[in-house]
Protein backbone atom coordinates (compact mmCIF):
# COMPACT_ATOMS: atom_id res chain seq x y z
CA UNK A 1 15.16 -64.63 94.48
CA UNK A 2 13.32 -62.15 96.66
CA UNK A 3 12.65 -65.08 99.31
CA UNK A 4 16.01 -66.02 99.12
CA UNK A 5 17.71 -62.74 99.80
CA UNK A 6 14.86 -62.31 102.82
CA UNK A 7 16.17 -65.95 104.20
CA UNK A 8 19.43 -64.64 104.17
CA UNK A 9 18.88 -61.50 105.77
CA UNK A 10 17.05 -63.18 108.57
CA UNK A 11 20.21 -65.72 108.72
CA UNK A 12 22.50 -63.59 109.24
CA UNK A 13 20.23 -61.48 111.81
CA UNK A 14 20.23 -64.57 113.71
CA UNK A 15 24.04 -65.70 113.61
CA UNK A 16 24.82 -62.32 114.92
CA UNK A 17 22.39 -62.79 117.98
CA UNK A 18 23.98 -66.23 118.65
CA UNK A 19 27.55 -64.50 119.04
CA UNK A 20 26.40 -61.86 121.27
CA UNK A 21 25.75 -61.79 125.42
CA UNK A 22 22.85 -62.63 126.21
CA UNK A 23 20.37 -61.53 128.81
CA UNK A 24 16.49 -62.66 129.60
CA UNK A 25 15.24 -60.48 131.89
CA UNK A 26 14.55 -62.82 135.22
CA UNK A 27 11.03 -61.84 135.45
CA UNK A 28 10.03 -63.67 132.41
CA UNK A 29 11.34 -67.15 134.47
CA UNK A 30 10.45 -66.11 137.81
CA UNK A 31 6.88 -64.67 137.77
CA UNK A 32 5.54 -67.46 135.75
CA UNK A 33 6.86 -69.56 137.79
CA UNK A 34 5.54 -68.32 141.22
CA UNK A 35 2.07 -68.10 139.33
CA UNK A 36 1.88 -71.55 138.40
CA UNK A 37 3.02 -72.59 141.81
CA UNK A 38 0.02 -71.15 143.51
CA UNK A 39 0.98 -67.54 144.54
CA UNK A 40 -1.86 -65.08 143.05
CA UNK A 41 -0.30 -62.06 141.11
CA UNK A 42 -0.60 -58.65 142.22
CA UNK A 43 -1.64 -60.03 145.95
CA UNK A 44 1.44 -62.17 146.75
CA UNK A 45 3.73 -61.10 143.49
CA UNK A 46 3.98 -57.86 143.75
CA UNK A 47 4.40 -56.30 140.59
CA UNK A 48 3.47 -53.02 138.25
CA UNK A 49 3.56 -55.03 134.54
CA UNK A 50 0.12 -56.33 132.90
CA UNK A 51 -0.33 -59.94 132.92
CA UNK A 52 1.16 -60.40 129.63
CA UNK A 53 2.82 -63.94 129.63
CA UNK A 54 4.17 -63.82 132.97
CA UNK A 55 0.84 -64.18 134.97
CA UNK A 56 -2.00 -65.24 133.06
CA UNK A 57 -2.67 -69.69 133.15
CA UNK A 58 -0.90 -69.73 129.94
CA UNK A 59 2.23 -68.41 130.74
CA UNK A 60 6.29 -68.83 129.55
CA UNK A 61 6.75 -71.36 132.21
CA UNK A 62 4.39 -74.08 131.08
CA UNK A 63 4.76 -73.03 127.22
CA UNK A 64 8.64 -74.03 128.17
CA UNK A 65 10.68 -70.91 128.52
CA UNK A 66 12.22 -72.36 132.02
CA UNK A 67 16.25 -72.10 130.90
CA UNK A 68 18.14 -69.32 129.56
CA UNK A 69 18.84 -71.86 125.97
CA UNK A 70 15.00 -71.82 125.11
CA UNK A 71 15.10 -68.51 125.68
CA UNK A 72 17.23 -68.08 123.13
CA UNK A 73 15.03 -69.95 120.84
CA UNK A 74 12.19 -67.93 122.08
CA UNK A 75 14.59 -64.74 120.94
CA UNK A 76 15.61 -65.96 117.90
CA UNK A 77 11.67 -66.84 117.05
CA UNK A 78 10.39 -63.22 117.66
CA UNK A 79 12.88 -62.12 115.47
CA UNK A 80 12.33 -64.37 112.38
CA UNK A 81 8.53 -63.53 112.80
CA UNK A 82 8.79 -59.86 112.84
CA UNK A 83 11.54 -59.78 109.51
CA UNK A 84 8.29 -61.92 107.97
CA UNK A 85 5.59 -59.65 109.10
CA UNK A 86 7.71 -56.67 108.28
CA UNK A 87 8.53 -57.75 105.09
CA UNK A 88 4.96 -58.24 103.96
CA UNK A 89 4.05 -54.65 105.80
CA UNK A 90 6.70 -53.23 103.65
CA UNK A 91 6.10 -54.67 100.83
CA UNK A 92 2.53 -54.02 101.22
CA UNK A 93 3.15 -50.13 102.09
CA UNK A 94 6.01 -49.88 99.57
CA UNK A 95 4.73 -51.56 96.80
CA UNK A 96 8.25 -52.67 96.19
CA UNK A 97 9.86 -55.83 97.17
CA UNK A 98 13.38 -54.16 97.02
CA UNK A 99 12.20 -51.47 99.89
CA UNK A 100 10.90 -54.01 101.87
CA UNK A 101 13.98 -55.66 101.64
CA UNK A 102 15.98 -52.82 102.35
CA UNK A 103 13.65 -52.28 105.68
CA UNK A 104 14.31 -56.17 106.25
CA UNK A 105 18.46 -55.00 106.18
CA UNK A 106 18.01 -52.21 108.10
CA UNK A 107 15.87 -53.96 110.66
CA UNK A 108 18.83 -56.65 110.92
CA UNK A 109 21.16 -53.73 111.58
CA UNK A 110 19.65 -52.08 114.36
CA UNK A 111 17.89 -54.64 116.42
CA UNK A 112 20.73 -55.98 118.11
CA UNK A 113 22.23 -52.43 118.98
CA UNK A 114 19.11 -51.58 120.30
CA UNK A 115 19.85 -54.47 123.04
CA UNK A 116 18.26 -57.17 120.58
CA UNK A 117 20.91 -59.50 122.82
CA UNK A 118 18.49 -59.26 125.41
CA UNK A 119 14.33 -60.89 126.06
CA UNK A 120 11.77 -58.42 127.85
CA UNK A 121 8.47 -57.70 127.56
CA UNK A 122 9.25 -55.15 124.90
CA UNK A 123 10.76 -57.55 122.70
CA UNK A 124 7.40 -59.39 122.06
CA UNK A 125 5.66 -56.54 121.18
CA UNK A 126 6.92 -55.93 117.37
CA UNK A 127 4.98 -59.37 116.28
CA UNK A 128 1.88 -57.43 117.60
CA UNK A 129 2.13 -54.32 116.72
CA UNK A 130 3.19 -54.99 113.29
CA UNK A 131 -0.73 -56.31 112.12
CA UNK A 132 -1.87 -54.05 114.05
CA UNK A 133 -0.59 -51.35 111.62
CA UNK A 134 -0.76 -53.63 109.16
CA UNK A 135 -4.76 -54.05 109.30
CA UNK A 136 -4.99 -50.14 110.27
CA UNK A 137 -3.18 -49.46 106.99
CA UNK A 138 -5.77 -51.73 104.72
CA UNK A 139 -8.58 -50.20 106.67
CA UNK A 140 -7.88 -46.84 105.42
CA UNK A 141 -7.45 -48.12 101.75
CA UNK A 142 -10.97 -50.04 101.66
CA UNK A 143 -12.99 -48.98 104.84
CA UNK A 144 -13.94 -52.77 105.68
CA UNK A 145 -14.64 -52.84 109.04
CA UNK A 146 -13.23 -56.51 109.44
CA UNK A 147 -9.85 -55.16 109.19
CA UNK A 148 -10.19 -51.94 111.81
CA UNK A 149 -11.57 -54.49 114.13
CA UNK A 150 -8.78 -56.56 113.77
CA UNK A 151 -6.45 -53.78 114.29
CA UNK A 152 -8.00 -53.11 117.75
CA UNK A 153 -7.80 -56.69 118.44
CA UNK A 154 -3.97 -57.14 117.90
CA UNK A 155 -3.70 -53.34 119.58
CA UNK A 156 -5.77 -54.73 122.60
CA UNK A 157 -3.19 -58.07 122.83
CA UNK A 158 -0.65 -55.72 123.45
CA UNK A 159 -2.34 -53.46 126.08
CA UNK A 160 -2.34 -57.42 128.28
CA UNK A 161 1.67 -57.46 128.22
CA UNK A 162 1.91 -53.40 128.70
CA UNK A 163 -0.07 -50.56 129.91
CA UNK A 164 1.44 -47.84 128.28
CA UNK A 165 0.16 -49.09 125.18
CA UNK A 166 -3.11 -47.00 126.37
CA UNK A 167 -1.04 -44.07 124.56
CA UNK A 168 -0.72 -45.44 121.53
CA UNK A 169 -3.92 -46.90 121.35
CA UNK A 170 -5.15 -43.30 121.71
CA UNK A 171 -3.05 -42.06 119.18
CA UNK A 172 -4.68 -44.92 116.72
CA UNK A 173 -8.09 -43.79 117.71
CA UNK A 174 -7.75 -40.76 117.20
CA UNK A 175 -6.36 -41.25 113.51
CA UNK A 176 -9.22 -43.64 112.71
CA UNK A 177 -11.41 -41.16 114.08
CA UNK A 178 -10.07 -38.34 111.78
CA UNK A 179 -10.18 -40.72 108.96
CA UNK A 180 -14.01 -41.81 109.07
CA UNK A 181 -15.38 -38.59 110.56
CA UNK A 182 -17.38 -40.60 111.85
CA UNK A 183 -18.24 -42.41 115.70
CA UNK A 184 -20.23 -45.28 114.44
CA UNK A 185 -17.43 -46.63 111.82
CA UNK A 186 -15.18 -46.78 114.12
CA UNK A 187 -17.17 -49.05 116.69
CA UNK A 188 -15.59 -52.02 115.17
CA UNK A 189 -12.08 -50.90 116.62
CA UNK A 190 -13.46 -50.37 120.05
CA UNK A 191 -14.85 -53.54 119.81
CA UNK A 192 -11.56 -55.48 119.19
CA UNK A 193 -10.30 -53.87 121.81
CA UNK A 194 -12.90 -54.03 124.56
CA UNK A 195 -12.86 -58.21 124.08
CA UNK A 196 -9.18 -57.61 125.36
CA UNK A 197 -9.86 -55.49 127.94
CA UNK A 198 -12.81 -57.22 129.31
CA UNK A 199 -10.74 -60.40 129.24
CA UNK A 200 -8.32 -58.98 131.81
CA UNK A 201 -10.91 -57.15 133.71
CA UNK A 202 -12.69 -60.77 134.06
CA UNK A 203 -9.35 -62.55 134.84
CA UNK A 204 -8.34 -59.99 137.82
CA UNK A 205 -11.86 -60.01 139.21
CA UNK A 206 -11.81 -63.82 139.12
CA UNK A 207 -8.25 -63.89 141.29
CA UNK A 208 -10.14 -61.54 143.72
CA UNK A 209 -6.89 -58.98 143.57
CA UNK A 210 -8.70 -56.18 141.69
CA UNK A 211 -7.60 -53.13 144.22
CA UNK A 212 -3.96 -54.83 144.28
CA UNK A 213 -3.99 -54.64 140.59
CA UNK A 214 -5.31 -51.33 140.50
CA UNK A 215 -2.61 -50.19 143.22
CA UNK A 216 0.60 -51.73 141.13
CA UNK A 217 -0.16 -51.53 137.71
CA UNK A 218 -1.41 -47.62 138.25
CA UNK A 219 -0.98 -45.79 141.57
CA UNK A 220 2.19 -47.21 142.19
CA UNK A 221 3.39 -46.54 138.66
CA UNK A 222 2.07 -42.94 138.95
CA UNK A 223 3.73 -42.30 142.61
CA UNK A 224 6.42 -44.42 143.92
CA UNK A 225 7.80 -45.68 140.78
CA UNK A 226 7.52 -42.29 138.84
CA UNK A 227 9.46 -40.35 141.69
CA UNK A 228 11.99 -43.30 142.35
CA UNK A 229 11.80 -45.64 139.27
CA UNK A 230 12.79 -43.73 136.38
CA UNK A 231 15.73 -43.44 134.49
CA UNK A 232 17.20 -40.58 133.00
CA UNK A 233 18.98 -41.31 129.09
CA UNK A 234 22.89 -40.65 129.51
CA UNK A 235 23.91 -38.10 126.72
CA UNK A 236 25.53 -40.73 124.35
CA UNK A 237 22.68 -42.95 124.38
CA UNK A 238 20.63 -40.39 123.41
CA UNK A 239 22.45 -38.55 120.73
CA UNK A 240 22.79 -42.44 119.17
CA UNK A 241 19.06 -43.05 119.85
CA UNK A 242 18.46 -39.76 117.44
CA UNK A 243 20.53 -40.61 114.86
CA UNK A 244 18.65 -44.08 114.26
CA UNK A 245 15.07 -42.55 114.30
CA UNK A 246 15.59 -38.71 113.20
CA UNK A 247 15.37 -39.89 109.40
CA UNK A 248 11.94 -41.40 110.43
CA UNK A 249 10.65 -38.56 112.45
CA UNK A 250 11.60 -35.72 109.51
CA UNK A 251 9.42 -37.52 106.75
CA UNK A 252 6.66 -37.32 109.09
CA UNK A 253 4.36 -36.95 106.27
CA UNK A 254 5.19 -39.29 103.92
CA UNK A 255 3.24 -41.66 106.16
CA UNK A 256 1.48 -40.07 108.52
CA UNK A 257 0.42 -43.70 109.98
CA UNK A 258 3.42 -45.02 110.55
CA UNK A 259 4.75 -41.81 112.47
CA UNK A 260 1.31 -42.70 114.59
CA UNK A 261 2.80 -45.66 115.15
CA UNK A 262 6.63 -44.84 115.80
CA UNK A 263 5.27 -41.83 118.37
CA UNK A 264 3.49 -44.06 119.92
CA UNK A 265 5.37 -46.58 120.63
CA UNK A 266 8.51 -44.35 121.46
CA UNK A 267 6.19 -43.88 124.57
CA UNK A 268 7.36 -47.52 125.97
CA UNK A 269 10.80 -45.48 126.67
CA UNK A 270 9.66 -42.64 128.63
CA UNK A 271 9.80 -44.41 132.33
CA UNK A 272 12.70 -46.19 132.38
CA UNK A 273 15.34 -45.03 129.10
CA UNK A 274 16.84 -48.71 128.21
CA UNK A 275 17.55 -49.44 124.75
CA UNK A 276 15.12 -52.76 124.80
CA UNK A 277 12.45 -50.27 125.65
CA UNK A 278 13.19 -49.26 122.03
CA UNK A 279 12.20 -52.61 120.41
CA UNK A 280 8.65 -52.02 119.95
CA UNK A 281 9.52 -48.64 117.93
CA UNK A 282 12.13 -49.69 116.00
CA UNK A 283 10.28 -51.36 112.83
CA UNK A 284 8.15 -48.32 112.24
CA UNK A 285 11.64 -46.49 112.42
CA UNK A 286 13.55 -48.63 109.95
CA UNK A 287 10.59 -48.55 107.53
CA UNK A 288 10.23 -44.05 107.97
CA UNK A 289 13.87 -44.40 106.95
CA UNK A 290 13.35 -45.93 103.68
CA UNK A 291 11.05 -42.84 103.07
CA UNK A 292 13.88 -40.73 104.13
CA UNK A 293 15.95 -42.77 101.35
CA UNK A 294 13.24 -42.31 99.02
CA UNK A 295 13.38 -38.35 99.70
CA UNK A 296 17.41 -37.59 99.54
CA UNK A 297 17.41 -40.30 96.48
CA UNK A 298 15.55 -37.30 94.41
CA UNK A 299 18.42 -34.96 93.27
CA UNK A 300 22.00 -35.14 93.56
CA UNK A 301 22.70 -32.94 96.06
CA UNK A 302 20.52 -34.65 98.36
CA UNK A 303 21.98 -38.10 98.18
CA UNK A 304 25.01 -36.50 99.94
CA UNK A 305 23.24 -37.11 103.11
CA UNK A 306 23.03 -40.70 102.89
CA UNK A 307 27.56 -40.37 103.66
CA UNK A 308 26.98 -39.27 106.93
CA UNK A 309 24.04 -42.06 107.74
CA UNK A 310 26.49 -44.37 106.26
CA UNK A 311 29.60 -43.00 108.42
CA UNK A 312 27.94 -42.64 111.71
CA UNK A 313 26.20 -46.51 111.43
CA UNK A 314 29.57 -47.89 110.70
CA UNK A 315 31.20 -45.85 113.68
CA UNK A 316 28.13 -46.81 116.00
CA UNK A 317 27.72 -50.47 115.64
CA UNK A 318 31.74 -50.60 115.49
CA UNK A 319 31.85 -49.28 118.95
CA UNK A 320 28.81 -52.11 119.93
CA UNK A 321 29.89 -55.15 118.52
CA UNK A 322 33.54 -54.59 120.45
CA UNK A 323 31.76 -54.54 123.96
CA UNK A 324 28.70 -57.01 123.01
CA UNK A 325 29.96 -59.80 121.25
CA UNK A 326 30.66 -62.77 123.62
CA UNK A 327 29.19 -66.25 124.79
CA UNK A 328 27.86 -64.42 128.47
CA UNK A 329 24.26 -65.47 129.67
CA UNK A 330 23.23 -62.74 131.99
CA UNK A 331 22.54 -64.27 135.69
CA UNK A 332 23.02 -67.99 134.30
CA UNK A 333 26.73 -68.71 135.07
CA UNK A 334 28.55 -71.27 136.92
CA UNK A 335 28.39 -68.79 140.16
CA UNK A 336 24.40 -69.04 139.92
CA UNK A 337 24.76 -72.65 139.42
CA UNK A 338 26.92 -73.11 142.52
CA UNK A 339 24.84 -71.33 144.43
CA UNK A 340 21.47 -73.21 143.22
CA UNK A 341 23.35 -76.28 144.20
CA UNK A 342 24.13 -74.94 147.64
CA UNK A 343 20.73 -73.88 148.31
CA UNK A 344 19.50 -77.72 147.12
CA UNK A 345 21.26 -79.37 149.37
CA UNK A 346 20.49 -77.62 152.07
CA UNK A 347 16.87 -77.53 151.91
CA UNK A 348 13.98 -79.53 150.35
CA UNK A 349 11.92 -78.81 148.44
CA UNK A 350 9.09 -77.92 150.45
CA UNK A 351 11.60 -75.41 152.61
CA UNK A 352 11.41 -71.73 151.81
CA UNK A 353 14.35 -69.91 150.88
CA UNK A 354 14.78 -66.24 150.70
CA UNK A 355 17.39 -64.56 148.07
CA UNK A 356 18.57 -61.33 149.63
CA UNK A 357 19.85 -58.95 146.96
CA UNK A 358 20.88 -61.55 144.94
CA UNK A 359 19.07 -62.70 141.75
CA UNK A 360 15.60 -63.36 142.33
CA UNK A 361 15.48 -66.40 140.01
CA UNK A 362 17.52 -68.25 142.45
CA UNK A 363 13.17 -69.61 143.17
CA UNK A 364 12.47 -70.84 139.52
CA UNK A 365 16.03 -72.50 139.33
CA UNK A 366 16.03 -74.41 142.73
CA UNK A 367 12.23 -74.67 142.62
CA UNK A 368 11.45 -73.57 146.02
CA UNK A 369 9.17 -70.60 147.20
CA UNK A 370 10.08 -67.41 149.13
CA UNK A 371 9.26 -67.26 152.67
CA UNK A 372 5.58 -66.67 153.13
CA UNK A 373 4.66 -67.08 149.68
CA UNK A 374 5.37 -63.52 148.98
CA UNK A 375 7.67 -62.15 146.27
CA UNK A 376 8.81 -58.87 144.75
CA UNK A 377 11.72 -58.06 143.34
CA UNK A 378 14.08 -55.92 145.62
CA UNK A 379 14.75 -52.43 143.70
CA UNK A 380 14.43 -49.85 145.86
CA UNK A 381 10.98 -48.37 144.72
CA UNK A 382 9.46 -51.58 145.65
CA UNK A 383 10.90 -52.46 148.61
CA UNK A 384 9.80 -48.49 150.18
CA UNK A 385 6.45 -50.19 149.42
CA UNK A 386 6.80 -54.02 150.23
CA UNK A 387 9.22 -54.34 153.11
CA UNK A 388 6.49 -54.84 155.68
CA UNK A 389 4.88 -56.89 154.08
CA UNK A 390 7.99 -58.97 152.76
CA UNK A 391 9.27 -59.08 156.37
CA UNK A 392 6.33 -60.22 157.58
CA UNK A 393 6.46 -63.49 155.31
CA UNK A 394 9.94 -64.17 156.83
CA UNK A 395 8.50 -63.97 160.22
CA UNK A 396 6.01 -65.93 159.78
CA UNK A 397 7.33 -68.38 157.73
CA UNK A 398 11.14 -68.04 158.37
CA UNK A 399 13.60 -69.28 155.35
CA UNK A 400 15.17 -72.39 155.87
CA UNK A 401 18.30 -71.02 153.76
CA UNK A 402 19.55 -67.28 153.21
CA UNK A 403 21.42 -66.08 150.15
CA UNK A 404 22.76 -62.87 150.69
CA UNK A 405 24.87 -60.28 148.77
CA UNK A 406 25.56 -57.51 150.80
CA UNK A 407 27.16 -55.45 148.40
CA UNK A 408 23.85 -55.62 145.60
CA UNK A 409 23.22 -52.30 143.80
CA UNK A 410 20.31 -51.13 141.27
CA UNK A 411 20.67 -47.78 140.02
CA UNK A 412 23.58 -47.55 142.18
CA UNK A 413 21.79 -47.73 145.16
CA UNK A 414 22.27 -50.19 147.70
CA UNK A 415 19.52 -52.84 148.34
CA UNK A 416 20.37 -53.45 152.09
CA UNK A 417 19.57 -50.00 152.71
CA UNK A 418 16.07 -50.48 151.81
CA UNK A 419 15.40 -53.42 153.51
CA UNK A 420 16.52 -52.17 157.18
CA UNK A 421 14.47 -54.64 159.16
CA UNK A 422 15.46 -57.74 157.00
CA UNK A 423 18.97 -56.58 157.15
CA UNK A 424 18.60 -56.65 161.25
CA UNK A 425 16.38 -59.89 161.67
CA UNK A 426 18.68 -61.81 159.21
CA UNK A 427 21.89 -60.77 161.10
CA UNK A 428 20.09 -61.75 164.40
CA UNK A 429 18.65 -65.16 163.53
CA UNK A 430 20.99 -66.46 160.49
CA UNK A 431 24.67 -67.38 160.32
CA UNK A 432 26.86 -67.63 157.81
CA UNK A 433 28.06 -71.28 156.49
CA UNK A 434 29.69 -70.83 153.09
CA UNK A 435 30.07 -68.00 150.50
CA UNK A 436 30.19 -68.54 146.71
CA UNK A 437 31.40 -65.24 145.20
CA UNK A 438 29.89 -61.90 146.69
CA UNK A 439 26.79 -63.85 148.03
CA UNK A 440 26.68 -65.60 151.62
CA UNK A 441 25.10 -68.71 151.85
CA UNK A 442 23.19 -68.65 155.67
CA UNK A 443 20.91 -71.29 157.57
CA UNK A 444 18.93 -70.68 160.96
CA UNK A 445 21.58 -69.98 164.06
């Protein structure tokens, strides 16, 4: 029966995903891509993520994430995963099977408000995170080292898709630390993590790119980005974003490990405030809530409370599911298509082509290669870095086709404004032929 009611939960999680937009964040079809098609991350993609699986030889290109319907598989995947591992980390911390339930439920109500409907790096991270805890958790029940090492293991897997894991990897040793009172017992989680770490360290030294890496994935992140990058939460977002995870936060001590855990990965949020951001936090939030259950379920006059948590979830996921539900595939519509099919017959496939403020996946789905084999995506904190060296690959290796969308915005910014010189050469040396919605479709003068 228990199985059955966790099949259904995960059922219906799913069914609502499949009647919601949808939107895969282009770098996840792009960067793989480009990497398997010989340009070296960090030296010719410029980017600030870890390798994750968008630049290491395994990546979501050849494991067949190359069209927006298998990444809906892939979307609907990480989520039946996670409701099992949660489940069996509930039930495990709960000793109930009705709690972990419960958690299950509440874990079906908030992903997709927390922008479930979309696929980013963040969404993979629950299906690691999750042992991790999990092993942390038995560890501090029976002190066998297999399991702490374990937890550093599934801890270091996520460090490869994000770097500010580092904070909550600190947070974890510092717990395990207080627990054991003791350096040498703890060796076993430093060693689970260092076979990570080393791994990547080996892999960037191998590509040769290990001051590139060091410059994007760090100083850029701590300079450029930091000053230009980050977003600020709008007021509404917030206040909804403290509703979900106050319960959690106030029963702080119930289990001190998973509010390790929820602090820690509320860190993922602090650059950028977008609700996918969220995703990695969330099942450590949903499970501190059932303690928060547990603690107004005591007396009468506490149970009260649970009215307002029931009011205020109806009124927020009322307000969602009217502007979310819908059969729209972010960057993947007839529009995109056309202009694919422009940019096919126009060039072969051994021409470069150069998107220009449009969507940069217009590479991965006309499988050509940007002008000089050098890419980055064209927000403006990149572009004060990488216009030089962007322009440059035009020069030297001009585009044989131009798409172009003069009007592009990020942040409500501009794009041609950052991109001064490529605005000027492309005006001088390109003409327009065709236009398929906002973007212009150009080819050598």
């Amino acid at each position: 029966m228990i199985l059955i009611i966790l099949v259904l939960i995960i059922t219906v999680h799913i069914l609502i995903l499949s009647k919601l937009i949808f939107f895969p964040y282009l770098e996840l079809f792009v960067y793989p891509y480009l990497t398997n098609h010989g340009l070296i991350p960090y030296r010719d993609i410029l980017d600030q993520h870890f390798p994750g699986l968008m630049f290491f030889p395994i990546n979501l290109d050849n494991l067949g994430m190359t069209t927006p319907t298998v990444a809906r598989y892939w979307q609907y995947g990480i989520v039946i995963l996670t409701h099992i591992l949660l489940f069996f980390v509930a039930r495990k911390v709960f000793k109930s099977n009705l709690k972990a339930l419960i958690v299950n439920f509440l874990y079906l109500i908030w992903q997709p408000f927390f922008e479930g409907w979309a696929l980013w790096i963040d969404s993979f991270l629950p299906i690691l995170l999750l042992p991790a805890f999990y092993f942390t958790y038995v560890w501090e029940k029976n002190r066998k080292s297999k399991f702490i090492f374990l937890a550093g293991l599934f801890l270091g897997l996520g460090l490869l898709f994000k770097q500010v894991m580092i904070v909550l990897i600190g947070f974890v040793f510092l717990y395990v630390l207080f627990k054991s009172k003791s350096i040498k017992k703890i060796i076993p989680f430093g060693l689970g993590l260092a076979i990570l770490v080393l791994f990547l360290v080996v892999y960037v030294l191998k590509l040769g790119v290990w001051d590139d890496f060091v410059y994007w994935t760090l100083t850029f992140n701590l300079t450029t980005f930091a000053d230009f990058g980050r977003k600020y939460p709008e007021m509404t977002l917030l206040l909804r974003t403290i509703f979900v995870f106050l319960p959690a936060l106030l029963v702080w001590r119930k289990n001190f490990l998973n509010f390790v855990f929820l602090i820690g990965s509320l860190v993922f949020v602090y650059a950028r405030f977008d609700f996918v951001h969220l995703q990695p936090a969330l099942p450590f939030a949903v499970m501190g809530t059932v303690y928060a259950f547990d603690f107004v379920w005591t007396t009468y006059e506490k149970k009260i409370l649970i009215l307002p948590y029931f009011l205020g979830t109806i009124l927020i996921l009322f307000k969602f599911y009217q502007g979310y539900i819908g059969n729209r595939i972010f960057f993947f519509g007839e529009e995109e298509k056309a202009i694919v099919n422009k940019v096919v017959s126009l060039s072969r496939p051994t021409d470069k082509v150069f998107a220009f403020g449009t969507p940069q996946h217009l590479y991965q789905t006309a499988r050509r290669l940007p002008p000089g084999n050098i890419f980055v995506f064209q927000f403006p904190w990149f572009m004060m870095e990488a216009e030089g060296r962007v322009f440059s690959g035009i020069l030297n290796d001009p585009p044989k086709v131009v798409v172009r969308d003069k009007l592009a915005e990020v942040d409500g910014k501009n794009l041609m404004e950052y991109m001064p010189n490529i605005v000027k050469y492309i005006d001088q040396n390109y003409k327009v032929i065709d236009k398929v919605g906002n973007s212009e479709i150009l080819v050598p003068k």
